[in-house]
N, C-alpha and C. Protein backbone atom coordinates (compact mmCIF):
# COMPACT_ATOMS: atom_id res chain seq x y z
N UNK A 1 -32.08 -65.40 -26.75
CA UNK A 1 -31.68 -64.15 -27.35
C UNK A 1 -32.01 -62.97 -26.46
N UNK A 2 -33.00 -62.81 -25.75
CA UNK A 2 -33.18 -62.09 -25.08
C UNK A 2 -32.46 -61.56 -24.02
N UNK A 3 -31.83 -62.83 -23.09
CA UNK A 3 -30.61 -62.57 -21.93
C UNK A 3 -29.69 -62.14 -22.69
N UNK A 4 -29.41 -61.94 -23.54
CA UNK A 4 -28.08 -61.49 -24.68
C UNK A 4 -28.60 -60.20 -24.57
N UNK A 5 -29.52 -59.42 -25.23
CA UNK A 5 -29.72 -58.64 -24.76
C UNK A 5 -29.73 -57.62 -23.67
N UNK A 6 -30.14 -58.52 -22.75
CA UNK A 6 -29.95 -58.20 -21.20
C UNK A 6 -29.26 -57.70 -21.05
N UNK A 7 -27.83 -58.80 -20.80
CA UNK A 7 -26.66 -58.59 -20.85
C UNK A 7 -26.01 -57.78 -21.45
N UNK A 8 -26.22 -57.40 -22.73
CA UNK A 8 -25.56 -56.31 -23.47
C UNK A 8 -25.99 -54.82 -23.17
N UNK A 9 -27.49 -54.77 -22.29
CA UNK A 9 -28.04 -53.60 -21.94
C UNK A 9 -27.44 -53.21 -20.52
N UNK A 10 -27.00 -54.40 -20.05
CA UNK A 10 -26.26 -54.05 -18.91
C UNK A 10 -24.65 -53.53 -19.05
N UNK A 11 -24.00 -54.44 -19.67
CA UNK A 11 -23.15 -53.94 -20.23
C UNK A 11 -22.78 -52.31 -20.08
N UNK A 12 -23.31 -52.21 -21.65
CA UNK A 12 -23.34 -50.65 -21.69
C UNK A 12 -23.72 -50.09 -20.22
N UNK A 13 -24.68 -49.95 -19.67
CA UNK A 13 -24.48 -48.84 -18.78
C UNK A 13 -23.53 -49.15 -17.49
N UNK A 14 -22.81 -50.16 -17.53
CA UNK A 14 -21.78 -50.30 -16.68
C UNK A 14 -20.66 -49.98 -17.22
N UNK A 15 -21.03 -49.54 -19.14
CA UNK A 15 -19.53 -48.95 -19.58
C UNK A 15 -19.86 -47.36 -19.11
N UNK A 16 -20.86 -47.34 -19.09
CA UNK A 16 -21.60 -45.39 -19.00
C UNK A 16 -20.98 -44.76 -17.54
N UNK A 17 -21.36 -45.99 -16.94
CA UNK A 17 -21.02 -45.85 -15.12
C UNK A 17 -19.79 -45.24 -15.25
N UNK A 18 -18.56 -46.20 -15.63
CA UNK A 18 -17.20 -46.65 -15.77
C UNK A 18 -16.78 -44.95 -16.28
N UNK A 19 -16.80 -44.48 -17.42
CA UNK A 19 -16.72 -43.53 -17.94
C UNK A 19 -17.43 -42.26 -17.23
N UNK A 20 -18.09 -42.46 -16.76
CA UNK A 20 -18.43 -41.18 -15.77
C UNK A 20 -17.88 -41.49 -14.63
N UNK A 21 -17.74 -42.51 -14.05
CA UNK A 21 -16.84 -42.46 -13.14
C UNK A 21 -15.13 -41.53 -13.26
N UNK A 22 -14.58 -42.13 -14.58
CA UNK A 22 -13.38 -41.54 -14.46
C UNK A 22 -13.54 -40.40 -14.81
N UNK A 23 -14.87 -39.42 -15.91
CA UNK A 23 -15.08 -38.11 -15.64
C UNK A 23 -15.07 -37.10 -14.24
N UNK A 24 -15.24 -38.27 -13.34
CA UNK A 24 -16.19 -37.33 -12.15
C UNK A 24 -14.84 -36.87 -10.98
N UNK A 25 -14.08 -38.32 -11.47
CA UNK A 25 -12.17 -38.17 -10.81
C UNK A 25 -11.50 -37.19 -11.43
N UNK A 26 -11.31 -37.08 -12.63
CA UNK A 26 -10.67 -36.03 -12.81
C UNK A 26 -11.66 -34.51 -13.04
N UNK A 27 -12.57 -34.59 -12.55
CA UNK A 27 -12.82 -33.19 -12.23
C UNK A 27 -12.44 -33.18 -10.63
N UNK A 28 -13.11 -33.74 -10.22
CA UNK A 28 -12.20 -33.48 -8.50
C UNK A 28 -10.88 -33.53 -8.36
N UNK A 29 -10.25 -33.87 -9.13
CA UNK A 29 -8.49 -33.78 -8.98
C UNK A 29 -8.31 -32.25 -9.67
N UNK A 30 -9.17 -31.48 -10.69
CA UNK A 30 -9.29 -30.50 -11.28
C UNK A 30 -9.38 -29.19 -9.78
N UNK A 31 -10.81 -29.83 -8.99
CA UNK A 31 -11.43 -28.44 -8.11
C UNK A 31 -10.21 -28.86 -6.68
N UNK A 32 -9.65 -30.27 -6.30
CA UNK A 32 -8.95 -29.90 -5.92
C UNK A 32 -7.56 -29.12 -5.87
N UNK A 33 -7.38 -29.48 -7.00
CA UNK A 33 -5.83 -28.60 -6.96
C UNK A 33 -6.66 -27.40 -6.89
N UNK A 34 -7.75 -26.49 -7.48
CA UNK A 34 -8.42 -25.45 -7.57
C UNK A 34 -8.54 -25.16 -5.95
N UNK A 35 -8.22 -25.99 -5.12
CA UNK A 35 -8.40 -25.61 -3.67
C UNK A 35 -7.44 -25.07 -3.33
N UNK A 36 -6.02 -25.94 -3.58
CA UNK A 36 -5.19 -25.91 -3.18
C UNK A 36 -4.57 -24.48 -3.71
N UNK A 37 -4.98 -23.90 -4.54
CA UNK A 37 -4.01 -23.06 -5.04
C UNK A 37 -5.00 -21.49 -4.66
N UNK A 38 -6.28 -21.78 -4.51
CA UNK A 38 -6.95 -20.65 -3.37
C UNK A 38 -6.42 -20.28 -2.02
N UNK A 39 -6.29 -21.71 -1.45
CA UNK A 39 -5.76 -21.71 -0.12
C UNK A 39 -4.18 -21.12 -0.09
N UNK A 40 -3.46 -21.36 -0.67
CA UNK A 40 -2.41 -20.55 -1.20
C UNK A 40 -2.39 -19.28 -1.03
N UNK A 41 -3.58 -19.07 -2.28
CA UNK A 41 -3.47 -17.29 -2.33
C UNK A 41 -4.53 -16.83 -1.14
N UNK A 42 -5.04 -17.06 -0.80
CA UNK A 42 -5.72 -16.86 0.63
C UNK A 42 -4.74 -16.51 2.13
N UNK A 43 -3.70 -17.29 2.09
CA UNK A 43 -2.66 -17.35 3.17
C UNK A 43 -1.95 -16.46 2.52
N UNK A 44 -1.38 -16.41 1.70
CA UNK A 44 -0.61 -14.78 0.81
C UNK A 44 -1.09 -13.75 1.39
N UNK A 45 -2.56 -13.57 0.98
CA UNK A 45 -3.52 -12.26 1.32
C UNK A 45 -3.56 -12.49 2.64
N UNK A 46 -3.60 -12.98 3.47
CA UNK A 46 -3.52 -12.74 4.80
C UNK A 46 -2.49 -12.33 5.31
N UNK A 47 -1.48 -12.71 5.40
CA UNK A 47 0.19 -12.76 5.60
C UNK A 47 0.30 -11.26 4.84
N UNK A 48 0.17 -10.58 3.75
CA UNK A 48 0.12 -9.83 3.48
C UNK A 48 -0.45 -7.87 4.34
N UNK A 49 -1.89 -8.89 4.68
CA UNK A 49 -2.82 -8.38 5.61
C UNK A 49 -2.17 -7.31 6.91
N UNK A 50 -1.53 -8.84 7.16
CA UNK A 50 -0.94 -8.61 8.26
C UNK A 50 0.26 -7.82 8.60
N UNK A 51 1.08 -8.14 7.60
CA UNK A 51 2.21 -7.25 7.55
C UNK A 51 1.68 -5.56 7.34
N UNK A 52 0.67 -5.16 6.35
CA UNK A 52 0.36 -3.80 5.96
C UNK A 52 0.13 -3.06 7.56
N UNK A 53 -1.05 -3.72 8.18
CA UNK A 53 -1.45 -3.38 9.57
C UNK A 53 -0.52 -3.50 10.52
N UNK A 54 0.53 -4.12 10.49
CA UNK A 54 1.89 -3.91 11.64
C UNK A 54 2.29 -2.44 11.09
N UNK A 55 2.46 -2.10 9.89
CA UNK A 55 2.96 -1.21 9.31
C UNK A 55 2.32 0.23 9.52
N UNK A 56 0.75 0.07 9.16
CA UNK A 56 0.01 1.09 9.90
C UNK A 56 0.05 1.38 11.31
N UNK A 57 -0.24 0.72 12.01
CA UNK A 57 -0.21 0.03 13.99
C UNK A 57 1.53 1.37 13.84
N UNK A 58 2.34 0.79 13.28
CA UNK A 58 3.73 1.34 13.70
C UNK A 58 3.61 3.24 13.04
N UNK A 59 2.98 2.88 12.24
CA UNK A 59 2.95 4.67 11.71
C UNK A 59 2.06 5.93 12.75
N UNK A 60 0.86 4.91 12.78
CA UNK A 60 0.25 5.54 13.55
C UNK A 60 0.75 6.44 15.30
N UNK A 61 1.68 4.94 15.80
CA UNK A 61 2.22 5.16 16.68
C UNK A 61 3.17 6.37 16.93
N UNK A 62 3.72 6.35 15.72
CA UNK A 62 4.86 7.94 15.14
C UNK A 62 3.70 8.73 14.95
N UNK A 63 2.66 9.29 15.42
CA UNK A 63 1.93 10.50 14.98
C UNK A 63 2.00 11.21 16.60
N UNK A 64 2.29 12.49 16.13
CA UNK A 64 2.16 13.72 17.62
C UNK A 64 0.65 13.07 17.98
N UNK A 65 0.61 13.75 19.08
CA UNK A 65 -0.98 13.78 19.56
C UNK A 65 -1.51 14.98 19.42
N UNK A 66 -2.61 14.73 18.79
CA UNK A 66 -3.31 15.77 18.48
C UNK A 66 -4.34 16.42 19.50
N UNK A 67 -4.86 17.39 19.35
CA UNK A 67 -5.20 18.49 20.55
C UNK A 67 -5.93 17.29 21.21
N UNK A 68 -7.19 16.80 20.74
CA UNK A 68 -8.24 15.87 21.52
C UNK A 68 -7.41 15.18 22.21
N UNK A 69 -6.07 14.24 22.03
CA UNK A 69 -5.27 13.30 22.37
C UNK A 69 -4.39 14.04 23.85
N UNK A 70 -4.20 14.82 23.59
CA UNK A 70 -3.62 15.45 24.58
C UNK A 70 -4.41 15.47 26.30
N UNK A 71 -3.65 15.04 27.20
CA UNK A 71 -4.27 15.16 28.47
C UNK A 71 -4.19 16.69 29.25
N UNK A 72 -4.78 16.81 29.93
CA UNK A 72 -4.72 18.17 31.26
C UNK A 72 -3.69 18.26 32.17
């Protein structure tokens, strides 16, 4: 009776394992897509970035020169 026991104590925590196992998968299928969709908006905001500062870079370039700017 006792190995019955055993066995049944083993059991269970190989059902405990089992079940936290498939908890622990779908949270990482959770933080990955959670990556994937940072990395996303991360490359947006950059690409974004980038375009504003071509835009400045080009405005700036259209400005007179101002007295300091001016050479002798």
């Amino acid at each position: 009776m006792a190995v019955q026991t055993y066995i049944d104590q083993i059991a269970e925590r190989v059902d405990r394992l089992l079940l936290r196992h498939e908890e622990l998968q779908r949270t990482n299928a959770l933080l990955l897509q959670q990556v994937q969709q940072l990395t996303q908006e991360r490359d947006q905001w950059r690409t974004r970035c980038q375009l504003v500062k071509q835009r400045v870079d080009a405005l700036i370039e259209r400005l007179p020169p101002g007295p300091d700017d001016e050479q002798p």
